[in-house]
Protein backbone atom coordinates (compact mmCIF):
# COMPACT_ATOMS: atom_id res chain seq x y z
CA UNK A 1 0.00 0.00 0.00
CA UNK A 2 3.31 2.52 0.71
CA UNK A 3 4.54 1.35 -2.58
CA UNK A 4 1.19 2.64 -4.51
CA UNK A 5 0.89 5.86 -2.60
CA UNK A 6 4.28 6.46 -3.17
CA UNK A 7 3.84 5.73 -6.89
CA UNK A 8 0.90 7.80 -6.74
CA UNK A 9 2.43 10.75 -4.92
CA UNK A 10 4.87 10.65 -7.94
CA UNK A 11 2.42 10.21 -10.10
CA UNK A 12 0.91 13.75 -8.49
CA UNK A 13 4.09 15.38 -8.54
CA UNK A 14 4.81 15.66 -11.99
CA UNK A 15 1.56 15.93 -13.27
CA UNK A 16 1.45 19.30 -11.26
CA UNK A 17 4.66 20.23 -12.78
CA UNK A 18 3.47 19.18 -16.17
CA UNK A 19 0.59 21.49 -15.02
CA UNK A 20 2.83 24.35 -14.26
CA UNK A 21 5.01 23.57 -17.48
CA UNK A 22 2.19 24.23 -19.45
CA UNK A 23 1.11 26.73 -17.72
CA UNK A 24 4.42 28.89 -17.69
CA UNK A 25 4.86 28.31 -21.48
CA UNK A 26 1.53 29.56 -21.94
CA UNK A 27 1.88 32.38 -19.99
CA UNK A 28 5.61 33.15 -21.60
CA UNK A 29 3.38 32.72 -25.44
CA UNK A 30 1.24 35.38 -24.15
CA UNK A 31 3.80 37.79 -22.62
CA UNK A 32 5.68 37.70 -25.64
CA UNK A 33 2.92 38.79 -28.02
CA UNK A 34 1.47 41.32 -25.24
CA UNK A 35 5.41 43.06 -24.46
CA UNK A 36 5.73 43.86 -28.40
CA UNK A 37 4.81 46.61 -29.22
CA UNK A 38 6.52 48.35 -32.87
CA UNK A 39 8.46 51.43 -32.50
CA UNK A 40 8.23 54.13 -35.05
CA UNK A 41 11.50 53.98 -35.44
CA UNK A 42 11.45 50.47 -35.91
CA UNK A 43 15.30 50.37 -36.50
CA UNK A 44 17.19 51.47 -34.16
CA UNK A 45 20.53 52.02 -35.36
CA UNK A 46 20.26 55.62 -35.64
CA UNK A 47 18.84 56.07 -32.48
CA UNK A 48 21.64 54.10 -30.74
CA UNK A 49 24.07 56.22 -32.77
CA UNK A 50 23.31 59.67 -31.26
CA UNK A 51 23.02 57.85 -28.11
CA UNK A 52 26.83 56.46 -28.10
CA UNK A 53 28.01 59.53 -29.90
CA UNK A 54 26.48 61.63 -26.69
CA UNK A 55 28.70 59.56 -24.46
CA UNK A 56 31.29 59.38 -26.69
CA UNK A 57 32.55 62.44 -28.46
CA UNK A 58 35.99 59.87 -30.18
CA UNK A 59 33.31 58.50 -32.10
CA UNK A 60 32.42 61.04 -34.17
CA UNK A 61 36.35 61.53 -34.70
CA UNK A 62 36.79 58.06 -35.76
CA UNK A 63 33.16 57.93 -38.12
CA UNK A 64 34.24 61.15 -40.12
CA UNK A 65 37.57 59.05 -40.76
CA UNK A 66 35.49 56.73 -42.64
CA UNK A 67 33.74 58.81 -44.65
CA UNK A 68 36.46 60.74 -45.57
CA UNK A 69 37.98 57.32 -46.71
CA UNK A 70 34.72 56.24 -48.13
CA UNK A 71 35.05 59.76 -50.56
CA UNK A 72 38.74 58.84 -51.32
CA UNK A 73 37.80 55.61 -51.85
CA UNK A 74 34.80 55.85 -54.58
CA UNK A 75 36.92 59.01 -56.03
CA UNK A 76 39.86 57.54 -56.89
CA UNK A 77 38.23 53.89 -58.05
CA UNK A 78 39.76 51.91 -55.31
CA UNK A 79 35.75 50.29 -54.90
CA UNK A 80 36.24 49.04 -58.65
CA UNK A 81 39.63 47.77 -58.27
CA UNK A 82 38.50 45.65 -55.69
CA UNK A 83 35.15 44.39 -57.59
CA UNK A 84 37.31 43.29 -60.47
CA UNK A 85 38.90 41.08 -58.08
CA UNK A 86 35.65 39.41 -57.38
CA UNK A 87 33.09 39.14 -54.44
CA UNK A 88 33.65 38.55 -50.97
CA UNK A 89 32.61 36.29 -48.62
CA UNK A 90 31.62 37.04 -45.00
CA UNK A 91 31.09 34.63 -42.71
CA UNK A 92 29.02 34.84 -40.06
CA UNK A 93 28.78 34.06 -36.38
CA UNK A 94 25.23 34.22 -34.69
CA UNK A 95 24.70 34.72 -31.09
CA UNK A 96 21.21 33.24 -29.83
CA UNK A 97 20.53 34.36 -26.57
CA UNK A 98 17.07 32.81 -25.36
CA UNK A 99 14.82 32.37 -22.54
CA UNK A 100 12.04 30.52 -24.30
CA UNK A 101 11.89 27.58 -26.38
CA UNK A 102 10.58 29.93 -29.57
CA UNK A 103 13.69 32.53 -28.72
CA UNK A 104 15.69 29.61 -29.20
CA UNK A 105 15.51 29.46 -32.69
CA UNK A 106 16.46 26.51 -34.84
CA UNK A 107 19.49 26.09 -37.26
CA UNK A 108 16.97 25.99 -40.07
CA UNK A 109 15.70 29.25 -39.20
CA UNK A 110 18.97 30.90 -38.97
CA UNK A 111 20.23 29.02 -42.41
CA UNK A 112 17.37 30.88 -44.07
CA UNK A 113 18.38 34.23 -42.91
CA UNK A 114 21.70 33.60 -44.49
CA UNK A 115 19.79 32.84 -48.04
CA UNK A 116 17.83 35.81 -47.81
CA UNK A 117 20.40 38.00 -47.16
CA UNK A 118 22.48 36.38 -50.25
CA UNK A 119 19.74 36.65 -52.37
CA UNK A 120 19.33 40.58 -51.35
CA UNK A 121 23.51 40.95 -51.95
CA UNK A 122 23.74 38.85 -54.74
CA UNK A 123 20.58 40.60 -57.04
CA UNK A 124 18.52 36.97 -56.17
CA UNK A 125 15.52 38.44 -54.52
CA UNK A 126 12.48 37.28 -55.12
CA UNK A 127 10.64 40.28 -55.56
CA UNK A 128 13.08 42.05 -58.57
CA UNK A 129 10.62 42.21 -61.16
CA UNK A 130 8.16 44.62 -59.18
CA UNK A 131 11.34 47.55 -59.53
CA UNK A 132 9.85 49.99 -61.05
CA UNK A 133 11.92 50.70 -64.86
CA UNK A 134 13.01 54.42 -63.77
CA UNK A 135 14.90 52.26 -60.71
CA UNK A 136 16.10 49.24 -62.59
CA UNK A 137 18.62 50.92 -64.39
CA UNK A 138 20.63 51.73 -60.69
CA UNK A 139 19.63 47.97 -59.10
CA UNK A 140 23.24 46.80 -57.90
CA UNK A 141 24.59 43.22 -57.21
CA UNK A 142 26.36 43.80 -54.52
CA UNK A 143 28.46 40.49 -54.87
CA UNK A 144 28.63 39.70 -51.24
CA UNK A 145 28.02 36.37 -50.35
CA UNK A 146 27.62 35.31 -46.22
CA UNK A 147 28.32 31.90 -45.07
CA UNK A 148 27.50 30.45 -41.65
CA UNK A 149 30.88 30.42 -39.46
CA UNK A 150 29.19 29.31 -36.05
CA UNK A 151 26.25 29.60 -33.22
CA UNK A 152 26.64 30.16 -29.86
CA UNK A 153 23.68 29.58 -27.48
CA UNK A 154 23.01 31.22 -24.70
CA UNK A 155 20.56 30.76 -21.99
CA UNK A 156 19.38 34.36 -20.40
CA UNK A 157 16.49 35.37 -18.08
CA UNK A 158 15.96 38.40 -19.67
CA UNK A 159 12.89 39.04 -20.69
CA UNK A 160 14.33 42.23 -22.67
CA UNK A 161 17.19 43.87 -23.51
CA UNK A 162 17.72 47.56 -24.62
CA UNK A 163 19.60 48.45 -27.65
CA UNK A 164 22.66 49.39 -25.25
CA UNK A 165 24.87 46.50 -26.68
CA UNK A 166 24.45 44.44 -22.91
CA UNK A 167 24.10 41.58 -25.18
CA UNK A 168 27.22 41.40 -26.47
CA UNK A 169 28.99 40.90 -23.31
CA UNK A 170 26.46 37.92 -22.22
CA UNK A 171 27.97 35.72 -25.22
CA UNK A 172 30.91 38.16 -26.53
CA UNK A 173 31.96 39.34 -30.01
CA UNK A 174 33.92 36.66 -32.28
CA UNK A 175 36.83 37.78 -34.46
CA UNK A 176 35.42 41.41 -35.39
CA UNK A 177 37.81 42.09 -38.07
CA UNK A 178 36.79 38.97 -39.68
CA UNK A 179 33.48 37.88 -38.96
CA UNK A 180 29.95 39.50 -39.04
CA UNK A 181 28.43 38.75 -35.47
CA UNK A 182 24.51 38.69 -35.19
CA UNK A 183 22.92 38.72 -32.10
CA UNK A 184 19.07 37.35 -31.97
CA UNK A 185 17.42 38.47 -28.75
CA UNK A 186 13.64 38.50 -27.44
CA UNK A 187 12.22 42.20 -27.09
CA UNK A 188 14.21 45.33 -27.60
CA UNK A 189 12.37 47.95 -25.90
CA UNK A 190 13.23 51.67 -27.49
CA UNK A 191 11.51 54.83 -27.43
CA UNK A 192 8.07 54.11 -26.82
CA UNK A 193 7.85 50.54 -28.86
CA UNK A 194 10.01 48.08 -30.08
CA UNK A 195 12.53 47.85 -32.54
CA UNK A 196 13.23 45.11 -35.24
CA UNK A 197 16.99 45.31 -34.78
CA UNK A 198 20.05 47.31 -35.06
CA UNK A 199 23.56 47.35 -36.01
CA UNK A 200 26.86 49.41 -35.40
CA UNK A 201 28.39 51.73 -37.99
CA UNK A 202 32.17 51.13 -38.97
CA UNK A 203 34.22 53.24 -37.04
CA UNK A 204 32.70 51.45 -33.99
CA UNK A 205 33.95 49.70 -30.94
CA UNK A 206 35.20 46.46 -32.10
CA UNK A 207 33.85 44.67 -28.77
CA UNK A 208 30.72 45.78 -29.66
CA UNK A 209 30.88 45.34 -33.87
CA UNK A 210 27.89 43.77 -35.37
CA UNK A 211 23.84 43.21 -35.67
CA UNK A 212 21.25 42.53 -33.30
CA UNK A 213 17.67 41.28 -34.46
CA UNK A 214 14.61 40.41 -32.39
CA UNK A 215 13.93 37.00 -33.03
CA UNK A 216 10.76 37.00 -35.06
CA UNK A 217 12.38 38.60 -37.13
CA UNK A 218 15.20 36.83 -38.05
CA UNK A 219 14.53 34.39 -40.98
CA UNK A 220 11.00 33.56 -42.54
CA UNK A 221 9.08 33.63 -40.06
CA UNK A 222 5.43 34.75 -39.32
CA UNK A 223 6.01 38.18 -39.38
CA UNK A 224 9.26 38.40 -41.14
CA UNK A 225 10.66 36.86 -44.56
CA UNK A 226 14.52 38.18 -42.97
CA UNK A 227 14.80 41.50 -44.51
CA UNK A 228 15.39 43.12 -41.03
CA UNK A 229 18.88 41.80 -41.11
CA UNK A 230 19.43 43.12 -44.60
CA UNK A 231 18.56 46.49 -43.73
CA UNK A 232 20.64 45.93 -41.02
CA UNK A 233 23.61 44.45 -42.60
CA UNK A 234 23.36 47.58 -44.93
CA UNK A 235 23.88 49.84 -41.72
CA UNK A 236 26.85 47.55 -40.84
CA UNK A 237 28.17 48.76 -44.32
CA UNK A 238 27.89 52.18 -43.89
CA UNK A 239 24.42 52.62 -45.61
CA UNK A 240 22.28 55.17 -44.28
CA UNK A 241 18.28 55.14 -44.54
CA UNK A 242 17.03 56.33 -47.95
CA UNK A 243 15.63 59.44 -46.86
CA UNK A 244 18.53 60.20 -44.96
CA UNK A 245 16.63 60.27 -41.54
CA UNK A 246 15.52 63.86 -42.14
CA UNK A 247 13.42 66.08 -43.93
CA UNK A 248 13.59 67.02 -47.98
CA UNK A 249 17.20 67.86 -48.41
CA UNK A 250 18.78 65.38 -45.50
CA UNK A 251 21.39 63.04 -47.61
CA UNK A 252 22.01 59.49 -47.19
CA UNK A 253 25.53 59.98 -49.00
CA UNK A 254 24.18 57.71 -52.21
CA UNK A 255 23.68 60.16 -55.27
CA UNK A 256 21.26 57.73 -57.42
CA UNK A 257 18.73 57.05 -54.58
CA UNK A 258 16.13 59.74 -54.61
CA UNK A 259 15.76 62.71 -51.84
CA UNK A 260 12.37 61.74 -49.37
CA UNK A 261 10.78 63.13 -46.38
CA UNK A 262 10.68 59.96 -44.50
CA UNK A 263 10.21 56.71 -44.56
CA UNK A 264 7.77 54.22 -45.82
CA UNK A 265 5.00 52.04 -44.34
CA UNK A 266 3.32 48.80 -45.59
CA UNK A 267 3.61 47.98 -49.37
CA UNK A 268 3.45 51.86 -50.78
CA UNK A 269 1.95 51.98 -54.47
CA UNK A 270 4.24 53.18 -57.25
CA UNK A 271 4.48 56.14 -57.53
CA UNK A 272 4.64 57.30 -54.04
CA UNK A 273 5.66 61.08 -54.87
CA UNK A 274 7.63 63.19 -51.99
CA UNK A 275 10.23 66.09 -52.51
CA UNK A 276 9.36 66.52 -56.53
CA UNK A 277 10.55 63.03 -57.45
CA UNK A 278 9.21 59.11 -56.63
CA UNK A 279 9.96 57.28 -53.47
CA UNK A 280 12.55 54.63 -54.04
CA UNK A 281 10.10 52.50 -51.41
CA UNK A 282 11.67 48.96 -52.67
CA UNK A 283 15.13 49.83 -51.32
CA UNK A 284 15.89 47.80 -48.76
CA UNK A 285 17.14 51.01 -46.34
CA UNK A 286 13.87 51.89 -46.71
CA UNK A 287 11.14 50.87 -43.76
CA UNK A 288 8.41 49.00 -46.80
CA UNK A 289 7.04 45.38 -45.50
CA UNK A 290 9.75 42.58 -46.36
CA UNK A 291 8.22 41.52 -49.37
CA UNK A 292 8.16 45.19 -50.74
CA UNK A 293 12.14 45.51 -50.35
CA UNK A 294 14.23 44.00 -53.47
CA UNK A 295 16.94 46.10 -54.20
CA UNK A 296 20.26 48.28 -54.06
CA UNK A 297 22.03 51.24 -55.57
CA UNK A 298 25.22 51.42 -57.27
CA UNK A 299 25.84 54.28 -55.44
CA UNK A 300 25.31 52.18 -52.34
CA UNK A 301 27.19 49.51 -53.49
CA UNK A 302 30.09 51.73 -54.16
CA UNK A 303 29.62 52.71 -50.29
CA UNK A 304 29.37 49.33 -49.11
CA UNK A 305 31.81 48.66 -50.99
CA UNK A 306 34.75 51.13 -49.69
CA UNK A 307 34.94 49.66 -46.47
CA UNK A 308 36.70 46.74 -47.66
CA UNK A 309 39.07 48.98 -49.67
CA UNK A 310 42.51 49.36 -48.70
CA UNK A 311 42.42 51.28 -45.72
CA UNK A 312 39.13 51.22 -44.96
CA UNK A 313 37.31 50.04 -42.03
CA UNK A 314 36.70 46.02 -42.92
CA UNK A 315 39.52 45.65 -45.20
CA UNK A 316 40.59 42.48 -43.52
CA UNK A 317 37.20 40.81 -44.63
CA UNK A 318 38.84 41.02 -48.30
CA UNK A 319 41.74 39.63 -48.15
């Protein structure tokens, strides 16, 4: 009779923690879709950027250095030199750090990020034929392929993080000068809402070098089909937002990418008209829904491209 109670206590035991399992996944389901709420600025790179230039007045130092090699750079050809040598290849470490099951998402997901982003760098995306024929004529191939170096996982608590790079110390930057790092968190919190993702700017801290993405939208996903991390990846190479995160006027530093008041929402129709011309809204530095972004400049891949130039910021990537 001890022996059944016992078995029966046991019994009891984990079906109330099979009960609370449950329970706390169901309750972690609903405080992720409750907590997210988007930001308008729903990337936050430039927000972080005033933040760390604020507390660090080097930065802006070290950033005008890379323009002014970026100018040099594109002036004297040294971005063409280096395309006649080929593409490059980047490979990439990614840095899950999860508290949930769903944050910790699977190698699948993360092997599909990679394809979207080389079908976005490598003129491959599915969505090319909607560029309007006034834009086709400046579509780039950026001839950047990514490859998957590694993943760390990382278990966290954290049922947030702000975009103040705390991440990046709980699993730490991998070989900077050589790898792109990604970091895929749960909710970013920013400014009233929160943001897809964000990245750093070259001229940087190295510790710090790289991309963070929420989670959903990392990949194909329900709400994502992983253009977040090429808009973000763009950022990483120097690209600004296409309407230059200012009025009529503000510059993005890309000549052939047409002057806006701000950016766009949803699937725009073509033409959306703003400052006397059409709204590149299919450029993927723009803010469009994923499956309205399918292209880049030549004037931005001539940016993107001058960091790998001799000199220049990620010039070890290219050897």
């Amino acid at each position: 009779m001890k022996k059944v109670f016992k078995y029966l206590a046991v019994g009891a035991i984990l079906f109330a923690s099979c009960e609370k399992s449950e329970t706390t996944v169901e309750t972690e389901q609903v405080l992720e879709q409750e907590v997210f709420k988007l930001s308008a600025d729903q990337c936050g790179s430039m927000g972080v950027l005033e933040d760390k230039l604020a507390l660090d007045p080097t930065l802006a130092i070290k950033m005008q250095a890379v323009e002014d090699h970026t100018k040099t750079a594109i002036k004297q050809g040294m971005t063409q030199k280096l395309l006649a040598d080929g593409s490059i290849e980047i490979p990439v470490v990614f840095h899950i750090i999860y508290r949930t099951q769903s944050e910790n998402i699977s190698l699948a997901q993360i092997e599909d990020q990679i394809d979207a982003l080389n079908e976005d760098f490598n003129l491959d995306n599915p969505g090319r034929a909607s560029i309007p024929g006034e834009f086709s004529t400046v579509e780039a191939d950026i001839n950047i392929t990514f490859t998957l170096q590694e993943v760390i996982r990382t278990y966290n608590r954290s049922r947030s993080w702000r975009p103040d790079d705390s991440m990046k110390f709980v699993s730490p930057v991998v070989n900077p000068e050589e790898y792109l790092n990604i970091w895929v968190v749960n909710n970013m919190p920013y400014r009233g809402g929160n943001i897809l993702g964000y990245a750093q700017f070259p001229g940087g801290d190295r510790a710090t070098d790289g991309v963070v993405l929420d989670y959903r939208f990392t990949g194909t996903t329900a709400y994502s089909t992983g253009r977040t991390a090429t808009h973000e990846v763009g950022h990483w190479l120097n690209l600004r937002h296409i309407w230059g995160d200012g009025g009529c006027g503000a510059s993005d530093f890309v000549d052939d990418t047409p002057d806006s008041d701000g950016p766009s929402r949803g699937c725009p129709d073509y033409p959306t008209v703003s400052c006397g011309t059409n709204d590149m809204t299919m450029n993927f530095m723009d803010y469009s829904d994923d499956p309205c972004l399918n292209m880049f400049t030549l004037g931005q891949k001539d940016r993107m491209w001058s960091v790998f130039a001799a000199g220049g910021y990620r010039a070890d990537m290219a050897d």
